[in-house]
C-alpha atoms as a PDB file:
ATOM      1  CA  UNK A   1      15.729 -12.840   4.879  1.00  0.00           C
ATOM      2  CA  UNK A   2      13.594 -10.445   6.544  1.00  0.00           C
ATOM      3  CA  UNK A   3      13.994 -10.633  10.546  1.00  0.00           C
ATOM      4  CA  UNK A   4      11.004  -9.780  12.459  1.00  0.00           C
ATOM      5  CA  UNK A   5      12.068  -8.992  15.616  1.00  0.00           C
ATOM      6  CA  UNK A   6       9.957  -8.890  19.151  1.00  0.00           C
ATOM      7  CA  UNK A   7      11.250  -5.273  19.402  1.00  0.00           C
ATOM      8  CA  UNK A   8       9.633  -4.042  15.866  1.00  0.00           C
ATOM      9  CA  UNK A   9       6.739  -5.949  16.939  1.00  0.00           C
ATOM     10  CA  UNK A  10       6.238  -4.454  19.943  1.00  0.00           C
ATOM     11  CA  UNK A  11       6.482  -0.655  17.630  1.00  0.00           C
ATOM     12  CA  UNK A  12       3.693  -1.958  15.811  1.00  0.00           C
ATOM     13  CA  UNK A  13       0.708  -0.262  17.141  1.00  0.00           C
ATOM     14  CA  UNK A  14       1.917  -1.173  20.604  1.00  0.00           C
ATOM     15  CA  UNK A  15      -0.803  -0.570  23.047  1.00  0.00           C
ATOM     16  CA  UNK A  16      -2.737  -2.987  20.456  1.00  0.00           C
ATOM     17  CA  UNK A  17      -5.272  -0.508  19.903  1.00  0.00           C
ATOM     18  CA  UNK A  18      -6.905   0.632  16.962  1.00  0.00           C
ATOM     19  CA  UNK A  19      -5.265   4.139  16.121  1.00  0.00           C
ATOM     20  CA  UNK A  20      -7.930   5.186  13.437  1.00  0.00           C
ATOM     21  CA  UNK A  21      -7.534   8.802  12.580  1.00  0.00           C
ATOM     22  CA  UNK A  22     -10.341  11.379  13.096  1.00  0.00           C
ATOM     23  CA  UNK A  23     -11.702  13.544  10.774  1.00  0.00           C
ATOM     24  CA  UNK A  24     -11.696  13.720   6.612  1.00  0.00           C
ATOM     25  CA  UNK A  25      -8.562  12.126   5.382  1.00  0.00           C
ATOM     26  CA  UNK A  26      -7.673  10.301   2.486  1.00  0.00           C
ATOM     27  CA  UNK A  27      -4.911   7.614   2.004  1.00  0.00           C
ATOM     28  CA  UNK A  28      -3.559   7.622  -1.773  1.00  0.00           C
ATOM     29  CA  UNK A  29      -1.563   4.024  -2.676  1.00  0.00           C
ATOM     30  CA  UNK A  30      -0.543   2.929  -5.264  1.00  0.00           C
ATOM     31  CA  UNK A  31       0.196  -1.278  -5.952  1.00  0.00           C
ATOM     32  CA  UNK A  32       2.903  -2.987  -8.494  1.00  0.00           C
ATOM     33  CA  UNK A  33       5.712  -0.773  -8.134  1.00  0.00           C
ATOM     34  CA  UNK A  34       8.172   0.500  -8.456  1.00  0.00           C
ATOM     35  CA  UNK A  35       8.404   1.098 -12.150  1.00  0.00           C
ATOM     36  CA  UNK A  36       9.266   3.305 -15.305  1.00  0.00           C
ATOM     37  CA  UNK A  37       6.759   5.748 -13.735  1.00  0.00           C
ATOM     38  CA  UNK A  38       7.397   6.291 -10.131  1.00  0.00           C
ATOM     39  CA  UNK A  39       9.864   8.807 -10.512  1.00  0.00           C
ATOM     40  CA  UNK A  40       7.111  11.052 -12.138  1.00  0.00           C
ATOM     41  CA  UNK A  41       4.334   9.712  -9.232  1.00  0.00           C
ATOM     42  CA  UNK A  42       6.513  11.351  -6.499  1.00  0.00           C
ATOM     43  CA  UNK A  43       7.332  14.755  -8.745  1.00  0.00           C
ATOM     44  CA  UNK A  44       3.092  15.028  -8.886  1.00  0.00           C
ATOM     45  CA  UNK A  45       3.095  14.586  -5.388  1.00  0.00           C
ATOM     46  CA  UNK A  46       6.092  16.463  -4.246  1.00  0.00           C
ATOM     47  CA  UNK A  47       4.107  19.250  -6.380  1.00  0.00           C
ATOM     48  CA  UNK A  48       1.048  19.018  -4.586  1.00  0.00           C
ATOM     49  CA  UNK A  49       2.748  18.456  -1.063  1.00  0.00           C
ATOM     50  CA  UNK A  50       1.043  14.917  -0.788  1.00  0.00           C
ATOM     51  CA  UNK A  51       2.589  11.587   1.451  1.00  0.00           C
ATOM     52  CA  UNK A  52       1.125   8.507  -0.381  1.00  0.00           C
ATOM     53  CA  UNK A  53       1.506   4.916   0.616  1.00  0.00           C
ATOM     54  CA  UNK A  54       3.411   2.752  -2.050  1.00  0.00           C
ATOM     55  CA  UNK A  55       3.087  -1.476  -2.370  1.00  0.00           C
ATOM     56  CA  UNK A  56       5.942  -2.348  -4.444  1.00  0.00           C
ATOM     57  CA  UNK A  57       6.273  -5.816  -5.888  1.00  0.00           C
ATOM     58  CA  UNK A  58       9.477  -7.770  -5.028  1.00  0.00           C
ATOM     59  CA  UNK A  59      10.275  -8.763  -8.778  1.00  0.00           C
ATOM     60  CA  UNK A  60      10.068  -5.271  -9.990  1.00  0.00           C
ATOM     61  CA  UNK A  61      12.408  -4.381  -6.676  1.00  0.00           C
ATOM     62  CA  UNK A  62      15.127  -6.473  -7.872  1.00  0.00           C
ATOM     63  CA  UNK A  63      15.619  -3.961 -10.818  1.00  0.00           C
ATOM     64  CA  UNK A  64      18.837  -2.277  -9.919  1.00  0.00           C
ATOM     65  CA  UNK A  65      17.841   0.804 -12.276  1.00  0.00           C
ATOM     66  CA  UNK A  66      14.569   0.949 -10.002  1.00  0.00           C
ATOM     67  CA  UNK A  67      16.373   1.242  -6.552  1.00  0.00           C
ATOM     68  CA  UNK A  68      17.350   4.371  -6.703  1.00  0.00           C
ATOM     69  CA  UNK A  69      13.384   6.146  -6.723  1.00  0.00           C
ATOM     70  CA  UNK A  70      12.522   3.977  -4.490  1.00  0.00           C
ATOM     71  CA  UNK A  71      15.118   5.044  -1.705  1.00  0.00           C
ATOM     72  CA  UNK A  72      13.990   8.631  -3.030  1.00  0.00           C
ATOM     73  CA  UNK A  73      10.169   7.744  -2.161  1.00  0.00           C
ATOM     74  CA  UNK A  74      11.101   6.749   1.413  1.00  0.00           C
ATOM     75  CA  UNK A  75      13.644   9.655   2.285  1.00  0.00           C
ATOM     76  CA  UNK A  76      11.180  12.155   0.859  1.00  0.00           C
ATOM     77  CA  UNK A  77       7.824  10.773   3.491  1.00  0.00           C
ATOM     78  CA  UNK A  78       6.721   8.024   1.615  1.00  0.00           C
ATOM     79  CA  UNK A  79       5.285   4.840   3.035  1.00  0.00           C
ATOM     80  CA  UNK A  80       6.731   1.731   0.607  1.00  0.00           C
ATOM     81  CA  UNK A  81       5.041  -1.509   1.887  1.00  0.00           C
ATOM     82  CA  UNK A  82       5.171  -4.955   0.475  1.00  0.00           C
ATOM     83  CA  UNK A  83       2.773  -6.792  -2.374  1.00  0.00           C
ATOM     84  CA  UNK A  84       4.809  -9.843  -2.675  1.00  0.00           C
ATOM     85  CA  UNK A  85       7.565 -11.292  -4.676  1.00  0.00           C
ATOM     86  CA  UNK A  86       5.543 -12.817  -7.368  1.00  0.00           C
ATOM     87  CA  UNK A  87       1.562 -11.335  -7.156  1.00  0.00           C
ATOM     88  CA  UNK A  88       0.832 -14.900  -8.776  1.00  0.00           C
ATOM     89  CA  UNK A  89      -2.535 -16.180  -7.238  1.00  0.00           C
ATOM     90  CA  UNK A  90      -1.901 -19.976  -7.214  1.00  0.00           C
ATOM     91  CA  UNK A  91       1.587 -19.219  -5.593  1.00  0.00           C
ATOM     92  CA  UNK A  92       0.856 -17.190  -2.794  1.00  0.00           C
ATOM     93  CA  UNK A  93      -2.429 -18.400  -1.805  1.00  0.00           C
ATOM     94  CA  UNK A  94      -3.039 -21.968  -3.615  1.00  0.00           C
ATOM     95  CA  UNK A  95       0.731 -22.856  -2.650  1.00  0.00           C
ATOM     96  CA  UNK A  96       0.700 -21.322   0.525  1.00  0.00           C
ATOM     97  CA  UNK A  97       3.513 -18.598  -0.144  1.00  0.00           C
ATOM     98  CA  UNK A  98       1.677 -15.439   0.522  1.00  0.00           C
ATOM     99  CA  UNK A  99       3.996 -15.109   3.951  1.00  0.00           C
ATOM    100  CA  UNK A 100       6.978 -16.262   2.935  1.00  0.00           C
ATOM    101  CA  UNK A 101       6.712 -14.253   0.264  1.00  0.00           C
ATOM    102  CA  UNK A 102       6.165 -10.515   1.856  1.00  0.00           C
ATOM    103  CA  UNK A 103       8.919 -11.916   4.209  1.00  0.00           C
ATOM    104  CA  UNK A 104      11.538 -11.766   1.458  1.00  0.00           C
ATOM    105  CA  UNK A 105       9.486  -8.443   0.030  1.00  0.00           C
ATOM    106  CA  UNK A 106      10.175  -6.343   3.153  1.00  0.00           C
ATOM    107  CA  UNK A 107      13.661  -7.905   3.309  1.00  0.00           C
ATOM    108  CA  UNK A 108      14.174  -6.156   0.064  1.00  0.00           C
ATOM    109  CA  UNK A 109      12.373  -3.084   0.944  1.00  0.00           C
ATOM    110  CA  UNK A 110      14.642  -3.307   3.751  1.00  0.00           C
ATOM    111  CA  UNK A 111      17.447  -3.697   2.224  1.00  0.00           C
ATOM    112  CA  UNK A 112      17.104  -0.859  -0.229  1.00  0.00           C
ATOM    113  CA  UNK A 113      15.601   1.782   2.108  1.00  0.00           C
ATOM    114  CA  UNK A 114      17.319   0.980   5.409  1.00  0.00           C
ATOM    115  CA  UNK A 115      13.377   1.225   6.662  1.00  0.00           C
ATOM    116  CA  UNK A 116      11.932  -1.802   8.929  1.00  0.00           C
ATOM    117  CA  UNK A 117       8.173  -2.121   7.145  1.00  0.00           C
ATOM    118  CA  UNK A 118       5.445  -4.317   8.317  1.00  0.00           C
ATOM    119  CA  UNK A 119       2.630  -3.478   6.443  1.00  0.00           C
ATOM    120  CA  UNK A 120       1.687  -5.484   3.009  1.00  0.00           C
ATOM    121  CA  UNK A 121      -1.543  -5.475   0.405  1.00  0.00           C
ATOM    122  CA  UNK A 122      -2.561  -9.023  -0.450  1.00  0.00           C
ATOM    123  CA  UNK A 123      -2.619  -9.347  -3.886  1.00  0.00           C
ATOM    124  CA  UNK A 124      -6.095  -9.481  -5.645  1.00  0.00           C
ATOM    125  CA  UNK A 125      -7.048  -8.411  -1.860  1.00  0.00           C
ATOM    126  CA  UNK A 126      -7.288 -10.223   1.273  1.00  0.00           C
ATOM    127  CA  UNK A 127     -10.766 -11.623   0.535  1.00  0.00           C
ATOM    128  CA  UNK A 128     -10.395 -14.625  -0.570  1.00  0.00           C
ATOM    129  CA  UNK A 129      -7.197 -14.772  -0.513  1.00  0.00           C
ATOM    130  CA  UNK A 130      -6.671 -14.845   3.030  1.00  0.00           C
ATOM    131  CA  UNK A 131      -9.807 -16.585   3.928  1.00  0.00           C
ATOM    132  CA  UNK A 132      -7.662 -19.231   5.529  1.00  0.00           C
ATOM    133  CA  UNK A 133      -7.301 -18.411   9.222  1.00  0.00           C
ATOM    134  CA  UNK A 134      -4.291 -20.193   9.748  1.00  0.00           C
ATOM    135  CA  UNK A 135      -2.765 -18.234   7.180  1.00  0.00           C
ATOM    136  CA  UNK A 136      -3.668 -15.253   9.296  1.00  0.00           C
ATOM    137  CA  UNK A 137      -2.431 -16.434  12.605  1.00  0.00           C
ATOM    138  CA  UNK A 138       1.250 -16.683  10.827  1.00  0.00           C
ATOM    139  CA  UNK A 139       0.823 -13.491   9.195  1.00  0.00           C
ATOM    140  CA  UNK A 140       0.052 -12.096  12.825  1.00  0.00           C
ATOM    141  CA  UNK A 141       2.823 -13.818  14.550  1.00  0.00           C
ATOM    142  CA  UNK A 142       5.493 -12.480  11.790  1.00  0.00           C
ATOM    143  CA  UNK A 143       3.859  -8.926  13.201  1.00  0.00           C
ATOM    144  CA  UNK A 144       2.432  -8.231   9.433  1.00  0.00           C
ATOM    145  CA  UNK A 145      -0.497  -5.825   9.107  1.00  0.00           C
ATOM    146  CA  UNK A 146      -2.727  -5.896   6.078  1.00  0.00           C
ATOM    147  CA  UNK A 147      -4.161  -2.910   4.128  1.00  0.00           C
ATOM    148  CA  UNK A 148      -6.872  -3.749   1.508  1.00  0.00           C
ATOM    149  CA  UNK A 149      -9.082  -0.673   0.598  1.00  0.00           C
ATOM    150  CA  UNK A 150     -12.264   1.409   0.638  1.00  0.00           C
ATOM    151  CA  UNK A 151     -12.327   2.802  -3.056  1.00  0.00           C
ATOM    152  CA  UNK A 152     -11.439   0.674  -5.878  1.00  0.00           C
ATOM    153  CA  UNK A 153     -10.335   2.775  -8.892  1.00  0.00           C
ATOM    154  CA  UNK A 154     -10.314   0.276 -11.789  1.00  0.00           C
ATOM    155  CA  UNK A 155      -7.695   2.609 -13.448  1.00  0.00           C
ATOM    156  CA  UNK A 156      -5.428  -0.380 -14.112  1.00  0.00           C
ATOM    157  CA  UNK A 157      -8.571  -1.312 -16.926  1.00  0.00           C
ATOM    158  CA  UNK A 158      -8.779   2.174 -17.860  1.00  0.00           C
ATOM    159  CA  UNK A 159      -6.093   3.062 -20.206  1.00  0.00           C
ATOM    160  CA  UNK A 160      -7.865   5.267 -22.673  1.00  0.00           C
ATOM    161  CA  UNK A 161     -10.205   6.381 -19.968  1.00  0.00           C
ATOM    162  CA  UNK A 162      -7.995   8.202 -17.475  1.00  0.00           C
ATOM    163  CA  UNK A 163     -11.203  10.945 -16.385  1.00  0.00           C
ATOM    164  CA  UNK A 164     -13.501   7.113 -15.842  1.00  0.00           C
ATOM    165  CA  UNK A 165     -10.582   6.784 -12.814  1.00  0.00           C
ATOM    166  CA  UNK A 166     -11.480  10.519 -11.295  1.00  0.00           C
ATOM    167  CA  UNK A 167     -15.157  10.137 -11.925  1.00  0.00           C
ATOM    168  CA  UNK A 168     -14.682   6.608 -10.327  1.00  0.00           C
ATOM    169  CA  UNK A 169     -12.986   7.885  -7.137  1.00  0.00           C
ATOM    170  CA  UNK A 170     -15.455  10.810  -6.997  1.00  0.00           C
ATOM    171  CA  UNK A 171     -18.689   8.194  -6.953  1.00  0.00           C
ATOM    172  CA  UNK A 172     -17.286   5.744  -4.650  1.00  0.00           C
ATOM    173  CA  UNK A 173     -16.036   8.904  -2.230  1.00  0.00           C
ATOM    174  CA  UNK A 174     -18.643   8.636   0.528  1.00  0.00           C
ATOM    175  CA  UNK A 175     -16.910   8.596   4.170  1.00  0.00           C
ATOM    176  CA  UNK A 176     -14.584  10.291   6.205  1.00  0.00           C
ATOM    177  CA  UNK A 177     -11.951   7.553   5.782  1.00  0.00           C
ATOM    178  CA  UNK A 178     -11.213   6.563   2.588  1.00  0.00           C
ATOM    179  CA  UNK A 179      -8.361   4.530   1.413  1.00  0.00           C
ATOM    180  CA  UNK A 180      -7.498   5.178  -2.424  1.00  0.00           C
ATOM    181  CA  UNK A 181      -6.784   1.812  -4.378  1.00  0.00           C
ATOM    182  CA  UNK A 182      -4.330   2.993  -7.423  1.00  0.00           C
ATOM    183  CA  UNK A 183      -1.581   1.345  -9.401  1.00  0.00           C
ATOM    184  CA  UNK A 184       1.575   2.835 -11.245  1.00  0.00           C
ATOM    185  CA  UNK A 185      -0.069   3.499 -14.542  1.00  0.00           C
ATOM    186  CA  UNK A 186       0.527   6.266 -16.910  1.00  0.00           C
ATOM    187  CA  UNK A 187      -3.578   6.844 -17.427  1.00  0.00           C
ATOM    188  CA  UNK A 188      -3.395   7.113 -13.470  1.00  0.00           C
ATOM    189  CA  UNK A 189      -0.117   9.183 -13.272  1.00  0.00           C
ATOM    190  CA  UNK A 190      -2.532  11.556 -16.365  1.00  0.00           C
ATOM    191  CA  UNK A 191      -4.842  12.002 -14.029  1.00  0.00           C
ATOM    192  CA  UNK A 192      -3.436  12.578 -10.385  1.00  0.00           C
ATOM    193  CA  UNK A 193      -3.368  15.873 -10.104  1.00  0.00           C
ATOM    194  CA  UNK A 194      -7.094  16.256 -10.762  1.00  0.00           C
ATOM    195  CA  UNK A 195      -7.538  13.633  -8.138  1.00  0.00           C
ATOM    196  CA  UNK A 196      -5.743  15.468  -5.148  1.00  0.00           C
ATOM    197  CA  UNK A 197      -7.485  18.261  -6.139  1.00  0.00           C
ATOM    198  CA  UNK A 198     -10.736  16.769  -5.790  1.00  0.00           C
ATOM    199  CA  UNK A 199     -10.125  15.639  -2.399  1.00  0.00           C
ATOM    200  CA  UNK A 200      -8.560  18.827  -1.260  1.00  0.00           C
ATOM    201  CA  UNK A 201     -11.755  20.926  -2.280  1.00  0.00           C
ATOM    202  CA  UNK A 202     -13.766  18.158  -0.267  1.00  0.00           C
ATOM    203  CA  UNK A 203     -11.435  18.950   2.593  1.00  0.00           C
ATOM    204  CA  UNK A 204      -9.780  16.127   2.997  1.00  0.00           C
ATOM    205  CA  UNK A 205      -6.077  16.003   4.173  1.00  0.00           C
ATOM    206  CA  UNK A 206      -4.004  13.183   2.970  1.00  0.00           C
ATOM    207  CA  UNK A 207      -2.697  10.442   5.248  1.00  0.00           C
ATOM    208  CA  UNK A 208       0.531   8.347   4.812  1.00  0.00           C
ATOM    209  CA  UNK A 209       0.824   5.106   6.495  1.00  0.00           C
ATOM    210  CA  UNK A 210       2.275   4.747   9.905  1.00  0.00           C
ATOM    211  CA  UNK A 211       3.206   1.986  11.721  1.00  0.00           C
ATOM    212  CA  UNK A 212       3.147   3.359  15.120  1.00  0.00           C
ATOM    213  CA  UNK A 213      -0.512   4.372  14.272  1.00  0.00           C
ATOM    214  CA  UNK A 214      -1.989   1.485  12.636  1.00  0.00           C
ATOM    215  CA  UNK A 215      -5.793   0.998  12.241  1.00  0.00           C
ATOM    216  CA  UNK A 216      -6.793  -2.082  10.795  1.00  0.00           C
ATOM    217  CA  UNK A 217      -8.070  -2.170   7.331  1.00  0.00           C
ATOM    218  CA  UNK A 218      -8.766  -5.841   5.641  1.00  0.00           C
ATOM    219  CA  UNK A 219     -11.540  -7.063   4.282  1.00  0.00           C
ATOM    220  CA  UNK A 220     -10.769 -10.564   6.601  1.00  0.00           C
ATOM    221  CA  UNK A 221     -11.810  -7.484   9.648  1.00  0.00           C
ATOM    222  CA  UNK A 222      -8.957  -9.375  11.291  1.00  0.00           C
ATOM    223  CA  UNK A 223      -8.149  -6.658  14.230  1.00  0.00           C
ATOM    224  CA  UNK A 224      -4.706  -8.440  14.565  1.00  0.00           C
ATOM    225  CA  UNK A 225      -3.890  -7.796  10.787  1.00  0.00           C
END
């Protein structure tokens, strides 16, 4: 099981401040991994000299045949954070799994990266998932941060429309601090390179998740999460 202990906590952001980054930067991540594709995500991105922040799904983490990209994504700079065992709705939040569930997630992240991660992407997003604030408080004593996201691509609707996902990132583009919403789709994989491209001509440099520098970004605006 995944062991939380008051030590990683305390790495966590640990002057409990919000460590929000200045100027233009972008945060690319990508949900539902890891997957047939993922070996050919990180080749675009090694390419381009990009950091990206993965949420990989527990089932799909159990693939043996899978493990081996996604030890490759975290020795080559990659963030890999947790989006549940099951990323059934009535389970985690209906049922009341949604943190006993990431527990075992990062366990296997854990497991098959050596890494100690403690940041996870609810599912359908935090809101309404996590409208329960009781929920919260045991997500915040387990010392779990949550991520949801400024720009929602679509592209997991959009899979003979792979230049709707740029032109869909380019609209919703409007601040310094955006945080990409992507999955691990071949219509998305199509179109990545177009995508960093984008934001490096807007002059934007790309941001991988840290945990000694979290900022909180939930939809719950939950400054413990």
């Amino acid at each position: 099981m995944y062991q939380q202990s008051t030590t990683n906590v305390s790495k966590v952001n640990p002057k409990g401040e919000d460590a929000r980054p200045e100027g233009k930067i972008v945060y690319l991540t990508f949900d539902d991994g890891p997957s047939e594709w993922t070996g050919k995500f990180l080749d675009v991105l090694q390419e381009h000299g990009v950091k990206a922040t993965f949420f990989m799904q527990g089932s799909n983490l159990r693939h043996k045949d899978l493990q081996s990209v996604v030890k490759r994504a975290a020795d080559e700079g990659h963030y890999i954070g947790g989006h549940s065992m099951t990323h059934q709705y009535k389970k985690l939040y209906e049922e009341g799994q949604f943190v006993s569930e990431m527990k075992d997630n990062l366990a296997l992240i854990h497991d098959i990266t050596g890494t100690n991660q403690h940041l996870v992407r609810a599912p359908y997003g935090s809101v309404p998932g996590l409208d329960d604030t009781i929920v919260r408080d045991q997500i915040a004593q387990e010392g779990m941060k949550i991520w949801d996201w400024t720009i929602e691509s679509n592209d997991w609707k959009l899979k003979d429309q792979p230049e709707q996902i740029v032109e869909n990132i380019k609209k919703a583009t409007k601040v310094d601090l955006e945080v990409v919403l992507m999955h691990e789709k071949p219509q998305t994989l199509q179109v990545l390179p177009e995508i960093i491209e984008f934001y490096k001509k807007e002059g934007y440099r790309f941001g991988v998740y840290d945990d000694n520098e979290h900022f909180h970004m939930n939809f719950q605006k939950d400054h413990r999460l």
